[in-house]
PDB file of N, CA and C in Angstrom:
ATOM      1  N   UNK A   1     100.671 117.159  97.572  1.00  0.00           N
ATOM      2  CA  UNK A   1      99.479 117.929  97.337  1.00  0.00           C
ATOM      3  C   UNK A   1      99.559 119.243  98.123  1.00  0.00           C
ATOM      4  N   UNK A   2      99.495 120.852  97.193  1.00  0.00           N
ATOM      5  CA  UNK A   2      99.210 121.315  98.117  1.00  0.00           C
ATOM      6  C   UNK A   2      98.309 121.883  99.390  1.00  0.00           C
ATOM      7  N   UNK A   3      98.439 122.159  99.794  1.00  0.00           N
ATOM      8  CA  UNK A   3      97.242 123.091 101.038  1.00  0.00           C
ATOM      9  C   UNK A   3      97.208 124.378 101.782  1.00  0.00           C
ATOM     10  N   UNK A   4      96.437 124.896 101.438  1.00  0.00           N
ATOM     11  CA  UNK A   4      96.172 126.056 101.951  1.00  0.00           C
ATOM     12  C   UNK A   4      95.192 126.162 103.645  1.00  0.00           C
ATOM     13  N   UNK A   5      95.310 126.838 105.058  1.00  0.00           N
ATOM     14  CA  UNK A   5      94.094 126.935 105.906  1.00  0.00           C
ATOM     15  C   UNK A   5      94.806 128.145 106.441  1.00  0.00           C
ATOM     16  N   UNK A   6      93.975 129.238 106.283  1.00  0.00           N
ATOM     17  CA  UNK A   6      94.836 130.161 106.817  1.00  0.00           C
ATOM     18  C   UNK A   6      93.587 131.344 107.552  1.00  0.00           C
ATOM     19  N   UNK A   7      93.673 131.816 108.420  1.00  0.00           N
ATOM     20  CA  UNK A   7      93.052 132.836 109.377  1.00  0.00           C
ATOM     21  C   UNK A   7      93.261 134.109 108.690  1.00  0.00           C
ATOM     22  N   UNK A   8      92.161 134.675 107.916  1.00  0.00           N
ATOM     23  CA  UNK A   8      93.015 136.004 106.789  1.00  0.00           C
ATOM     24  C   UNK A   8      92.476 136.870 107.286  1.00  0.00           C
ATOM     25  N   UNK A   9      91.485 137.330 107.978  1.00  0.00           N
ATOM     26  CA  UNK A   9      90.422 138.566 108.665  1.00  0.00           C
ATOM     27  C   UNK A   9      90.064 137.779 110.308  1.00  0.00           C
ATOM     28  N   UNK A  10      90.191 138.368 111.202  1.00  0.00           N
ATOM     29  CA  UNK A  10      90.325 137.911 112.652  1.00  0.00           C
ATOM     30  C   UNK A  10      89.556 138.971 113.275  1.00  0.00           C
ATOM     31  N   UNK A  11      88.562 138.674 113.474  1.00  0.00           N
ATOM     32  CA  UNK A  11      87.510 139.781 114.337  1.00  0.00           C
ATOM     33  C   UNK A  11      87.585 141.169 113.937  1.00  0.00           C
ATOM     34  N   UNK A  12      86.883 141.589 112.442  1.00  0.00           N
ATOM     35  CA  UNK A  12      87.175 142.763 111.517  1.00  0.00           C
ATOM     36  C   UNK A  12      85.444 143.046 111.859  1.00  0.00           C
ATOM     37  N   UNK A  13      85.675 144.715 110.968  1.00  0.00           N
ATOM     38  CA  UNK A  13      84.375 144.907 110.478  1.00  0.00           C
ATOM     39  C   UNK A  13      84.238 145.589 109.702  1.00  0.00           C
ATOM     40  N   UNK A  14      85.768 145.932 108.621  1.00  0.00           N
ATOM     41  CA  UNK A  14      86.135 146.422 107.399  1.00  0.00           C
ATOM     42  C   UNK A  14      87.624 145.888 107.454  1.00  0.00           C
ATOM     43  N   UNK A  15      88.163 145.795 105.937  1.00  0.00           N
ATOM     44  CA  UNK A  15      89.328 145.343 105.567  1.00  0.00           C
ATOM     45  C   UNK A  15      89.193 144.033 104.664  1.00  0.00           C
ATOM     46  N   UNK A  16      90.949 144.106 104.115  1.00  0.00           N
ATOM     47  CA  UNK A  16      90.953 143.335 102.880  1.00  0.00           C
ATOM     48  C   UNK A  16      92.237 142.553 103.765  1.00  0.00           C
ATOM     49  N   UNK A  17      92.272 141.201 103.205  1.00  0.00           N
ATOM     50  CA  UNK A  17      93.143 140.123 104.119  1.00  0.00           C
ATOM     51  C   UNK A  17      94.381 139.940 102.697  1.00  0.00           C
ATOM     52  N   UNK A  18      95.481 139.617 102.850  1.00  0.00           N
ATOM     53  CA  UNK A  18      97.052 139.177 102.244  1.00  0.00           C
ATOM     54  C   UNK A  18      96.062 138.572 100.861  1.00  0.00           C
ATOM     55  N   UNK A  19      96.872 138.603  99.773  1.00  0.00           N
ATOM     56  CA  UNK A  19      96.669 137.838  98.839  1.00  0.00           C
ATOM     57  C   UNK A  19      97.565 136.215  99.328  1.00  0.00           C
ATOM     58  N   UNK A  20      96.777 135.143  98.604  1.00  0.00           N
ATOM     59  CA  UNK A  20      97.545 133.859  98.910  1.00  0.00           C
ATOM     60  C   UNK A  20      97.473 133.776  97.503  1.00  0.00           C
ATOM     61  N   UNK A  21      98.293 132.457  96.973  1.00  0.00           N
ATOM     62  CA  UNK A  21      99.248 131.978  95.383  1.00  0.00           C
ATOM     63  C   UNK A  21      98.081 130.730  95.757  1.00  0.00           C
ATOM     64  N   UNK A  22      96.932 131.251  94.368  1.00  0.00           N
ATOM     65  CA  UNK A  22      95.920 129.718  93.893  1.00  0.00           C
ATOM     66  C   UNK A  22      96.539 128.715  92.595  1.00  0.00           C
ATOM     67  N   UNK A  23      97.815 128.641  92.209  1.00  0.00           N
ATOM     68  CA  UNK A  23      97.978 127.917  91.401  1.00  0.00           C
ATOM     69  C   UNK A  23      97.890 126.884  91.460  1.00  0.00           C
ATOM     70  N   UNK A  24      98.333 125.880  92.721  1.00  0.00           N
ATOM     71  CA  UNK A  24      97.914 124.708  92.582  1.00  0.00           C
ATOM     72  C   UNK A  24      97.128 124.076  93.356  1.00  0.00           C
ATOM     73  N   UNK A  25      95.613 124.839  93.298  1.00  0.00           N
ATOM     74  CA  UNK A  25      94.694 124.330  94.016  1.00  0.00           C
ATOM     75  C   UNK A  25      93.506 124.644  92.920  1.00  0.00           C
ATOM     76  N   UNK A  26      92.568 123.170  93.034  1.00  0.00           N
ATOM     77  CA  UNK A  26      91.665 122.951  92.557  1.00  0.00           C
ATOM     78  C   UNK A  26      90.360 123.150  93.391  1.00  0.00           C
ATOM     79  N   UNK A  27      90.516 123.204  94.417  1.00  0.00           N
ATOM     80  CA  UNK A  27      89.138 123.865  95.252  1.00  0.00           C
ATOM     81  C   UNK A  27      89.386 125.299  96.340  1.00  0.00           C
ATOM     82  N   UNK A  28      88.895 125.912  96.202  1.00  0.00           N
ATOM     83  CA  UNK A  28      89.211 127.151  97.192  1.00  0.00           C
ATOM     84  C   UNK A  28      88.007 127.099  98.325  1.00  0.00           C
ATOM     85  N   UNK A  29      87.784 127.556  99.456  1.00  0.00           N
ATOM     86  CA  UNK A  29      87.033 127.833 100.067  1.00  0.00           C
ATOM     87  C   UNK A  29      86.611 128.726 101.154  1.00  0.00           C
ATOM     88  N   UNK A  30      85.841 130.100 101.272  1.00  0.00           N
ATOM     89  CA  UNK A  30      85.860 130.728 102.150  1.00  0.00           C
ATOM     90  C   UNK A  30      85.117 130.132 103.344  1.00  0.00           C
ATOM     91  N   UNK A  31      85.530 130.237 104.655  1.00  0.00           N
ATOM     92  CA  UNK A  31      84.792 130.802 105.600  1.00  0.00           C
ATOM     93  C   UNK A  31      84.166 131.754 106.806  1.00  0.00           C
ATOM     94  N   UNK A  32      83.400 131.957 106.865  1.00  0.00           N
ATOM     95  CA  UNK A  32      82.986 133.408 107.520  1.00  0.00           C
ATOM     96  C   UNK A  32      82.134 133.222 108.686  1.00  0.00           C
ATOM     97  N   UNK A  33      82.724 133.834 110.105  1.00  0.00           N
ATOM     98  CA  UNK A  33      82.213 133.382 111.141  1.00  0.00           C
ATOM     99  C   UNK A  33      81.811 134.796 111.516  1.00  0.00           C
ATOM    100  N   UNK A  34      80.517 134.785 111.673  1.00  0.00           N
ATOM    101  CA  UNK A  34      80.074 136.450 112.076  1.00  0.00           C
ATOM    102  C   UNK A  34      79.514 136.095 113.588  1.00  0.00           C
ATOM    103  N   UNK A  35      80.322 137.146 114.519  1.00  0.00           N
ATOM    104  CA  UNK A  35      79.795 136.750 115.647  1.00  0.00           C
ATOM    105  C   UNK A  35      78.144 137.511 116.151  1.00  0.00           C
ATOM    106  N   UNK A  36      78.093 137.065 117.496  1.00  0.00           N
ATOM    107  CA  UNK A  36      76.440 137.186 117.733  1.00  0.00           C
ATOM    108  C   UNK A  36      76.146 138.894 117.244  1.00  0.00           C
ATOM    109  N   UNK A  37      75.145 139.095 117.181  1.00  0.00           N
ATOM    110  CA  UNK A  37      74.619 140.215 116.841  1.00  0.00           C
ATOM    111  C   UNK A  37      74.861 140.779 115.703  1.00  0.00           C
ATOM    112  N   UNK A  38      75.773 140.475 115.212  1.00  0.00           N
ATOM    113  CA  UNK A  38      75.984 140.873 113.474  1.00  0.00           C
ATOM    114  C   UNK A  38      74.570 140.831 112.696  1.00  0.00           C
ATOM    115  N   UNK A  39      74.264 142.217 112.426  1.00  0.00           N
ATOM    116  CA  UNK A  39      73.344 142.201 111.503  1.00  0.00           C
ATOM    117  C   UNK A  39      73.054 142.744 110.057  1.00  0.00           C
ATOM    118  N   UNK A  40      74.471 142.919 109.574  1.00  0.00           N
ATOM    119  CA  UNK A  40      74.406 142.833 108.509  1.00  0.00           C
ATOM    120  C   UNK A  40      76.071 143.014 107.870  1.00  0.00           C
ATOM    121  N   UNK A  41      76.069 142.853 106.351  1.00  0.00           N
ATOM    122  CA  UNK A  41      77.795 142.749 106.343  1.00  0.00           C
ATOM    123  C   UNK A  41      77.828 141.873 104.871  1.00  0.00           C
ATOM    124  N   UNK A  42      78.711 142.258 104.720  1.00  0.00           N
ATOM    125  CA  UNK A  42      79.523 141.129 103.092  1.00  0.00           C
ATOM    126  C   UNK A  42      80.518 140.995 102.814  1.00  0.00           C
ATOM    127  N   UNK A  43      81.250 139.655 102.836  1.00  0.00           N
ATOM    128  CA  UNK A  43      82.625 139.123 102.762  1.00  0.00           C
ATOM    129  C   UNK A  43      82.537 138.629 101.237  1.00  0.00           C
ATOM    130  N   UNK A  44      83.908 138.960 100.284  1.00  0.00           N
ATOM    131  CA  UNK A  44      83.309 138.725  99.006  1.00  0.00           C
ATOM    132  C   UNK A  44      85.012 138.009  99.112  1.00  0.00           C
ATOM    133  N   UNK A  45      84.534 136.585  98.268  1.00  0.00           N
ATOM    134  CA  UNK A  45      86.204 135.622  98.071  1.00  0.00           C
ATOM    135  C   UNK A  45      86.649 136.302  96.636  1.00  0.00           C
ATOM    136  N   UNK A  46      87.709 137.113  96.505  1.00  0.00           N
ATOM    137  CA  UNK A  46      88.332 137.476  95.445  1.00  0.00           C
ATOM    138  C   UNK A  46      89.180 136.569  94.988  1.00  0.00           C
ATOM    139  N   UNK A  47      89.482 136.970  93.189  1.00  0.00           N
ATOM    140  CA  UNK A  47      90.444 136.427  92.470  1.00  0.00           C
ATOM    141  C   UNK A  47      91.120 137.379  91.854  1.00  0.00           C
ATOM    142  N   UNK A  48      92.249 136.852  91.578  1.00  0.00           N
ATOM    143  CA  UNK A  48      93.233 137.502  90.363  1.00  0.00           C
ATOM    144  C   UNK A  48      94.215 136.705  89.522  1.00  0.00           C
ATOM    145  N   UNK A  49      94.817 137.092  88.428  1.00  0.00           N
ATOM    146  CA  UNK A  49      95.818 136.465  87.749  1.00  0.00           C
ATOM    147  C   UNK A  49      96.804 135.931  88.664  1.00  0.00           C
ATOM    148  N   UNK A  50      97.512 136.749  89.478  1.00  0.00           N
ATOM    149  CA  UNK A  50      98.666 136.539  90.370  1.00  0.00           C
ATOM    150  C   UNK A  50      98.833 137.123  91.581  1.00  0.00           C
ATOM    151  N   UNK A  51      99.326 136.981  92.454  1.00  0.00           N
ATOM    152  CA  UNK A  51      99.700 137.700  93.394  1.00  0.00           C
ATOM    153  C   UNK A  51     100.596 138.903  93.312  1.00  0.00           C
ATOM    154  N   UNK A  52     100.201 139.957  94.008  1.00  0.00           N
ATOM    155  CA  UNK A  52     100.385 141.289  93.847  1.00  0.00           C
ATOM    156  C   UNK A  52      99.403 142.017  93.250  1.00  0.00           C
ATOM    157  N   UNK A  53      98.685 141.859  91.925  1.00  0.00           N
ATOM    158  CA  UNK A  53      97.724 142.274  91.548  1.00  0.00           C
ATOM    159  C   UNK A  53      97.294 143.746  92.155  1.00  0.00           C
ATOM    160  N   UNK A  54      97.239 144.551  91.753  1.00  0.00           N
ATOM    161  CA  UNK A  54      96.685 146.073  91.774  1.00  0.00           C
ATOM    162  C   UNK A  54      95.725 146.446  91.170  1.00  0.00           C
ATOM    163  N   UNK A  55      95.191 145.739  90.529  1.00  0.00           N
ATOM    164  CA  UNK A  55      93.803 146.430  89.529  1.00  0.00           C
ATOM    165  C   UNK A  55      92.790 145.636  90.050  1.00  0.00           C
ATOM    166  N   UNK A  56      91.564 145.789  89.750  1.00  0.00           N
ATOM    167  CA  UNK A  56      90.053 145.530  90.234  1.00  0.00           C
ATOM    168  C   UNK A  56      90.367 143.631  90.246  1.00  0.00           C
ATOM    169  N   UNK A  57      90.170 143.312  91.413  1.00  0.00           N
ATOM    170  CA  UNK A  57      89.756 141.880  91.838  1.00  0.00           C
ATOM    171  C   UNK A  57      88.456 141.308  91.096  1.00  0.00           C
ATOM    172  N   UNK A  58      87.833 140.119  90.994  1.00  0.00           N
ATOM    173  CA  UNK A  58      86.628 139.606  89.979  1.00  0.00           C
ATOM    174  C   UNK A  58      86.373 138.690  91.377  1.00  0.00           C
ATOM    175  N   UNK A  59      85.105 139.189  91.675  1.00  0.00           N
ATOM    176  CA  UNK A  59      84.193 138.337  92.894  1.00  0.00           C
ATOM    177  C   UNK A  59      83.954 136.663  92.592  1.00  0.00           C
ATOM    178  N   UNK A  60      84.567 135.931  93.274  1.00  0.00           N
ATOM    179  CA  UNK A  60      83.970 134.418  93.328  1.00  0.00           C
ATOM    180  C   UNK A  60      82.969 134.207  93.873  1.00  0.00           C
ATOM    181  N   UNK A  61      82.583 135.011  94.816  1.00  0.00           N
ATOM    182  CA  UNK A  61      81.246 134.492  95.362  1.00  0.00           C
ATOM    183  C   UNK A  61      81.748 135.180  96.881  1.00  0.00           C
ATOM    184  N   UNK A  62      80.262 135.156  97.582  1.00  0.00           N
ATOM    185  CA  UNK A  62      79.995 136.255  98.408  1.00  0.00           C
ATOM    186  C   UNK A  62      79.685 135.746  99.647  1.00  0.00           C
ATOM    187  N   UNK A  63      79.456 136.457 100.892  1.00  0.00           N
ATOM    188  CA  UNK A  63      79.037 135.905 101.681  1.00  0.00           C
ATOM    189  C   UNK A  63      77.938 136.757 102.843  1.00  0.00           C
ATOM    190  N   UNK A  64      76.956 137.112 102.518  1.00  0.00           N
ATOM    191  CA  UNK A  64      75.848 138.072 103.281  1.00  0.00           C
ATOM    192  C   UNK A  64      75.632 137.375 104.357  1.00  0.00           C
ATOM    193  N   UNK A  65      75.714 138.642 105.172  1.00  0.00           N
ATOM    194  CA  UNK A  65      75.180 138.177 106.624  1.00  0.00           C
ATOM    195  C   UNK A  65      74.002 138.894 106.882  1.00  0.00           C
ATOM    196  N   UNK A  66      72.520 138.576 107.701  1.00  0.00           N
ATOM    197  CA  UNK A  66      71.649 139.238 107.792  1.00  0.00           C
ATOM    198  C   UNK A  66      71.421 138.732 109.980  1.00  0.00           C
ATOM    199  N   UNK A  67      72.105 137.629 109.921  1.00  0.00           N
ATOM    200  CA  UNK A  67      71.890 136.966 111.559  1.00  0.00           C
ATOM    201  C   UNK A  67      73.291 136.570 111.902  1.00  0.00           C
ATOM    202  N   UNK A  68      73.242 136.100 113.381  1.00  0.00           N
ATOM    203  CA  UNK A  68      74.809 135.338 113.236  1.00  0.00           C
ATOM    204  C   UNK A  68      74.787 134.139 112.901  1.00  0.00           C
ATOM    205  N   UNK A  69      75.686 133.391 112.212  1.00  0.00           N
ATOM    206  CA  UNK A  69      75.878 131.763 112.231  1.00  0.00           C
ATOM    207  C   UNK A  69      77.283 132.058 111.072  1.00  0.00           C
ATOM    208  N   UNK A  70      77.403 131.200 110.629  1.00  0.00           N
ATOM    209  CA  UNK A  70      78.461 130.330 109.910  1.00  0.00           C
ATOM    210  C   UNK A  70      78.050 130.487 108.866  1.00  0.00           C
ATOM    211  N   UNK A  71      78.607 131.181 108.018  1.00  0.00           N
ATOM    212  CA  UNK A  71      78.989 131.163 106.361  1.00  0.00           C
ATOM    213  C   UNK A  71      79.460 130.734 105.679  1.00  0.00           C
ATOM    214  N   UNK A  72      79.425 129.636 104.490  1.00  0.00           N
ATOM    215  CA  UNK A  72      80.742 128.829 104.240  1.00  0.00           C
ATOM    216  C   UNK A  72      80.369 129.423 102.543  1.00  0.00           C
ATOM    217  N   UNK A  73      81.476 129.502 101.794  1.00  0.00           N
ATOM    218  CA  UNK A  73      81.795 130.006 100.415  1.00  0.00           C
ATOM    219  C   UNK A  73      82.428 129.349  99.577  1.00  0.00           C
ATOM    220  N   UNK A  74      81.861 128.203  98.881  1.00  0.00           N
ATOM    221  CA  UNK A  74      82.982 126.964  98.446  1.00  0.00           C
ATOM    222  C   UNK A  74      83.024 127.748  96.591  1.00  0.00           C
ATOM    223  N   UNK A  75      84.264 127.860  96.138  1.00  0.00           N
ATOM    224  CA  UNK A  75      84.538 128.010  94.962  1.00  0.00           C
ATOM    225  C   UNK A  75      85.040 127.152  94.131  1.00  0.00           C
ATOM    226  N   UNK A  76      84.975 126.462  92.908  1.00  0.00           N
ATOM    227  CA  UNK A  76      86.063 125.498  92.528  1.00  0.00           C
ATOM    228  C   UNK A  76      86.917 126.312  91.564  1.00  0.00           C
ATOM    229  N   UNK A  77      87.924 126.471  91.607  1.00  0.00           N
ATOM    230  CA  UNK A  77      88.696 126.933  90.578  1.00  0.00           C
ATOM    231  C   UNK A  77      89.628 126.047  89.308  1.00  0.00           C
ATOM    232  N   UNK A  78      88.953 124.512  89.054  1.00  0.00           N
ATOM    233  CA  UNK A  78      89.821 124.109  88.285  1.00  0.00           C
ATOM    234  C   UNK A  78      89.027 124.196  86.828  1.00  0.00           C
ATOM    235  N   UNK A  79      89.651 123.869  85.948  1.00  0.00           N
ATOM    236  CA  UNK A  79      89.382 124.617  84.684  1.00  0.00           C
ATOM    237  C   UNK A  79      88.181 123.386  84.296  1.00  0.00           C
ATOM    238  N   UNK A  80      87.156 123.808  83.036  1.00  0.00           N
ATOM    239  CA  UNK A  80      86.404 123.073  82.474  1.00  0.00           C
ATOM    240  C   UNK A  80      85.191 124.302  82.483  1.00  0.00           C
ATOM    241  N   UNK A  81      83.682 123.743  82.093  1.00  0.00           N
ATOM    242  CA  UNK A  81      82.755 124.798  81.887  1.00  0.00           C
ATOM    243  C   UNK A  81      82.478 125.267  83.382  1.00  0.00           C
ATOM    244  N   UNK A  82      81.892 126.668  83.608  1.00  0.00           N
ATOM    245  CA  UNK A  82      81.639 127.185  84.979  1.00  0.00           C
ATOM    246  C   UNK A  82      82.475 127.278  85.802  1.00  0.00           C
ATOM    247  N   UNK A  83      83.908 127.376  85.453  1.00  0.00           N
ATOM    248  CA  UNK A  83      84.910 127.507  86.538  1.00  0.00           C
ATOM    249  C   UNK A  83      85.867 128.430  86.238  1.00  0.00           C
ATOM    250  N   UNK A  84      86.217 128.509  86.884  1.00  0.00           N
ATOM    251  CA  UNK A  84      87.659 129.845  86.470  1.00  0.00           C
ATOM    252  C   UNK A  84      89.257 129.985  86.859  1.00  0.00           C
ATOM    253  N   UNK A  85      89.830 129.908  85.992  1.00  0.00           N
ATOM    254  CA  UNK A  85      91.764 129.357  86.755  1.00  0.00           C
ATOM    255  C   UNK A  85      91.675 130.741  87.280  1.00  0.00           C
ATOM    256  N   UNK A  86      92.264 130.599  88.161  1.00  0.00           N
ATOM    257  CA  UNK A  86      92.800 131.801  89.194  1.00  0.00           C
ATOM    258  C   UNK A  86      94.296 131.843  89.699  1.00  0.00           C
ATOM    259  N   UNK A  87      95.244 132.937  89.503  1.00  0.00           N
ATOM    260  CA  UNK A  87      96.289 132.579  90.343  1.00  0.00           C
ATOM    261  C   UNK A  87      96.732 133.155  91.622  1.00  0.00           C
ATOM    262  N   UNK A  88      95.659 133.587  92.262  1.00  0.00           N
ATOM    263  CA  UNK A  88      95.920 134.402  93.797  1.00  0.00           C
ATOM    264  C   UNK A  88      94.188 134.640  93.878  1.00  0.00           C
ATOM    265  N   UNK A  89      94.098 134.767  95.324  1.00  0.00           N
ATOM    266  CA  UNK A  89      92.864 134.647  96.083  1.00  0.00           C
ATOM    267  C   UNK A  89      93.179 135.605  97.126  1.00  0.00           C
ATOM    268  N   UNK A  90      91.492 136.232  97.417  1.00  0.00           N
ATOM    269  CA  UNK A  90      92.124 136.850  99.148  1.00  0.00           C
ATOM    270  C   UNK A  90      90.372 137.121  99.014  1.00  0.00           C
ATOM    271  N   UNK A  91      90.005 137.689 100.389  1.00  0.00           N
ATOM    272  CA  UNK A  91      89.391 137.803 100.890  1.00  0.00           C
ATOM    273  C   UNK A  91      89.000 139.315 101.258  1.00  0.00           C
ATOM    274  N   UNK A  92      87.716 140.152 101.084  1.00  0.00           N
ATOM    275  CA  UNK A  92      87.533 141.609 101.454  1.00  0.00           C
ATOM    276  C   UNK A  92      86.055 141.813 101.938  1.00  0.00           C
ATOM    277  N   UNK A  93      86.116 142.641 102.784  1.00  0.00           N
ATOM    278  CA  UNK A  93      84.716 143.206 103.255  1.00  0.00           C
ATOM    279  C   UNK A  93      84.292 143.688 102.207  1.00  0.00           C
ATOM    280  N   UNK A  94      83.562 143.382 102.165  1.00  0.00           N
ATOM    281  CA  UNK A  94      83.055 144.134 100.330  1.00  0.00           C
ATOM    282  C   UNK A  94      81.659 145.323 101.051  1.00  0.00           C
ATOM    283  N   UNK A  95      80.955 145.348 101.968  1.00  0.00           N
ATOM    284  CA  UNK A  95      79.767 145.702 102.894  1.00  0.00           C
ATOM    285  C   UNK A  95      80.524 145.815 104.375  1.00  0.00           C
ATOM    286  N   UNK A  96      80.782 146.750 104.940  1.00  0.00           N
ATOM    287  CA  UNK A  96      81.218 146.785 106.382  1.00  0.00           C
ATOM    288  C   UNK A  96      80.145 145.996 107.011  1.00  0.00           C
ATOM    289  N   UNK A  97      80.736 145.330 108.346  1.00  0.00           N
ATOM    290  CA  UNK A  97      79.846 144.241 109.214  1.00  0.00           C
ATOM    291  C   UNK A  97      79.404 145.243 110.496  1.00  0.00           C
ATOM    292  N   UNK A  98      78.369 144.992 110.574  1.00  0.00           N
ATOM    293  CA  UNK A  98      77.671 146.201 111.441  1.00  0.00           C
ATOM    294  C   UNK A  98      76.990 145.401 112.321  1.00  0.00           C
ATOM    295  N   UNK A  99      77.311 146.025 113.590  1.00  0.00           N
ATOM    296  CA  UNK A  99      76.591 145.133 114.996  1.00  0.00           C
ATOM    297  C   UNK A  99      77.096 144.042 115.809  1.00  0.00           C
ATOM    298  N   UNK A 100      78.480 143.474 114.764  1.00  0.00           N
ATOM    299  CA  UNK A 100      79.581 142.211 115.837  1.00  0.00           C
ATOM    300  C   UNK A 100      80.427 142.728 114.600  1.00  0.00           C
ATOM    301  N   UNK A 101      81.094 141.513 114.311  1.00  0.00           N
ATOM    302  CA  UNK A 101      82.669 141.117 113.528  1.00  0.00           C
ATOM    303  C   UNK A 101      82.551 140.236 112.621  1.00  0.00           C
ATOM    304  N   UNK A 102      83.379 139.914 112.281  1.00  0.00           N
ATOM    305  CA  UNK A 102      83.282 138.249 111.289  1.00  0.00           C
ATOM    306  C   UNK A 102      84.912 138.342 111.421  1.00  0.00           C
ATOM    307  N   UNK A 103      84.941 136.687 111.406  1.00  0.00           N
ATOM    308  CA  UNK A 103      86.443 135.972 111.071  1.00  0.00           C
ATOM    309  C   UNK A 103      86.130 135.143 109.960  1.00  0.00           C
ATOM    310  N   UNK A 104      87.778 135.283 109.024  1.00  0.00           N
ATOM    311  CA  UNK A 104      87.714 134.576 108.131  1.00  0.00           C
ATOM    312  C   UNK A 104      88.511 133.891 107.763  1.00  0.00           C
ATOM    313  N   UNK A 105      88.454 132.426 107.373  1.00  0.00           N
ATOM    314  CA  UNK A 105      89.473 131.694 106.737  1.00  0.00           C
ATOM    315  C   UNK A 105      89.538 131.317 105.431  1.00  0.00           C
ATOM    316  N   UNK A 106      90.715 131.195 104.432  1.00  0.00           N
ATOM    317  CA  UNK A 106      90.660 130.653 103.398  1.00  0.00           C
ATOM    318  C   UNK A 106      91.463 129.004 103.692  1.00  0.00           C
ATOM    319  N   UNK A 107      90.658 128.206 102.791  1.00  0.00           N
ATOM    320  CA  UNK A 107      91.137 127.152 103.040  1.00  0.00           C
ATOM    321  C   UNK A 107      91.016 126.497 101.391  1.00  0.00           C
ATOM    322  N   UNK A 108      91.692 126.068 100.772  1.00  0.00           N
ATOM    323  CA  UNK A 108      92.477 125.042  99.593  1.00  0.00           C
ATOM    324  C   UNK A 108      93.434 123.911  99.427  1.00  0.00           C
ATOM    325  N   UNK A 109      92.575 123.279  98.566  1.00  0.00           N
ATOM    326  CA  UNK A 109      93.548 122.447  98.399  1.00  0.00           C
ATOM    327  C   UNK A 109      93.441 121.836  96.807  1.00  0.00           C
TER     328      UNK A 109
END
């Protein structure tokens, strides 16, 4: 089985993290740790066909910060109604984080 847990944004407050290879994962999941004072900010879990990808990413889902705590961003990517095959994932400030940072991990499996 594979697995993905990887540290892709490490105390940012703009930037876009490595593309990772979603082919053989059926659940993706962001998480977003905004430290204290963060008061505002948006981490958005991207997709694409493949890795490398150069043209406009398609948002899986988002992650607003308005306080600090723990953000979690669960996506499923396996096929059927409401889901979407994906073959590369990454992670981007989509909103600069203003007032602390955020760390982020992608994690799949």
């Amino acid at each position: 089985m594979a697995y993905l847990h990887e540290l892709v944004l490490d105390t940012v407050t703009t930037g876009t993290s490595a593309d990772y290879d979603a082919t053989n994962y059926s659940t993706v999941e962001m998480w977003c740790e905004f430290s204290a004072g963060t008061s505002a900010g948006v981490v958005a879990l991207e997709g694409a066909a493949r890795k490398g990808y150069t043209g406009t990413w398609v948002s899986l889902g988002t992650a607003t910060q308005a306080a600090s705590t723990v953000t979690r961003t669960p996506v499923s990517i396996a096929g059927g109604a409401g889901n979407v095959a994906i073959g590369a994932i990454r992670a981007r400030i989509s909103t600069n984080i203003v007032g602390g940072t955020v760390t982020v991990f992608l994690i799949a499996n």
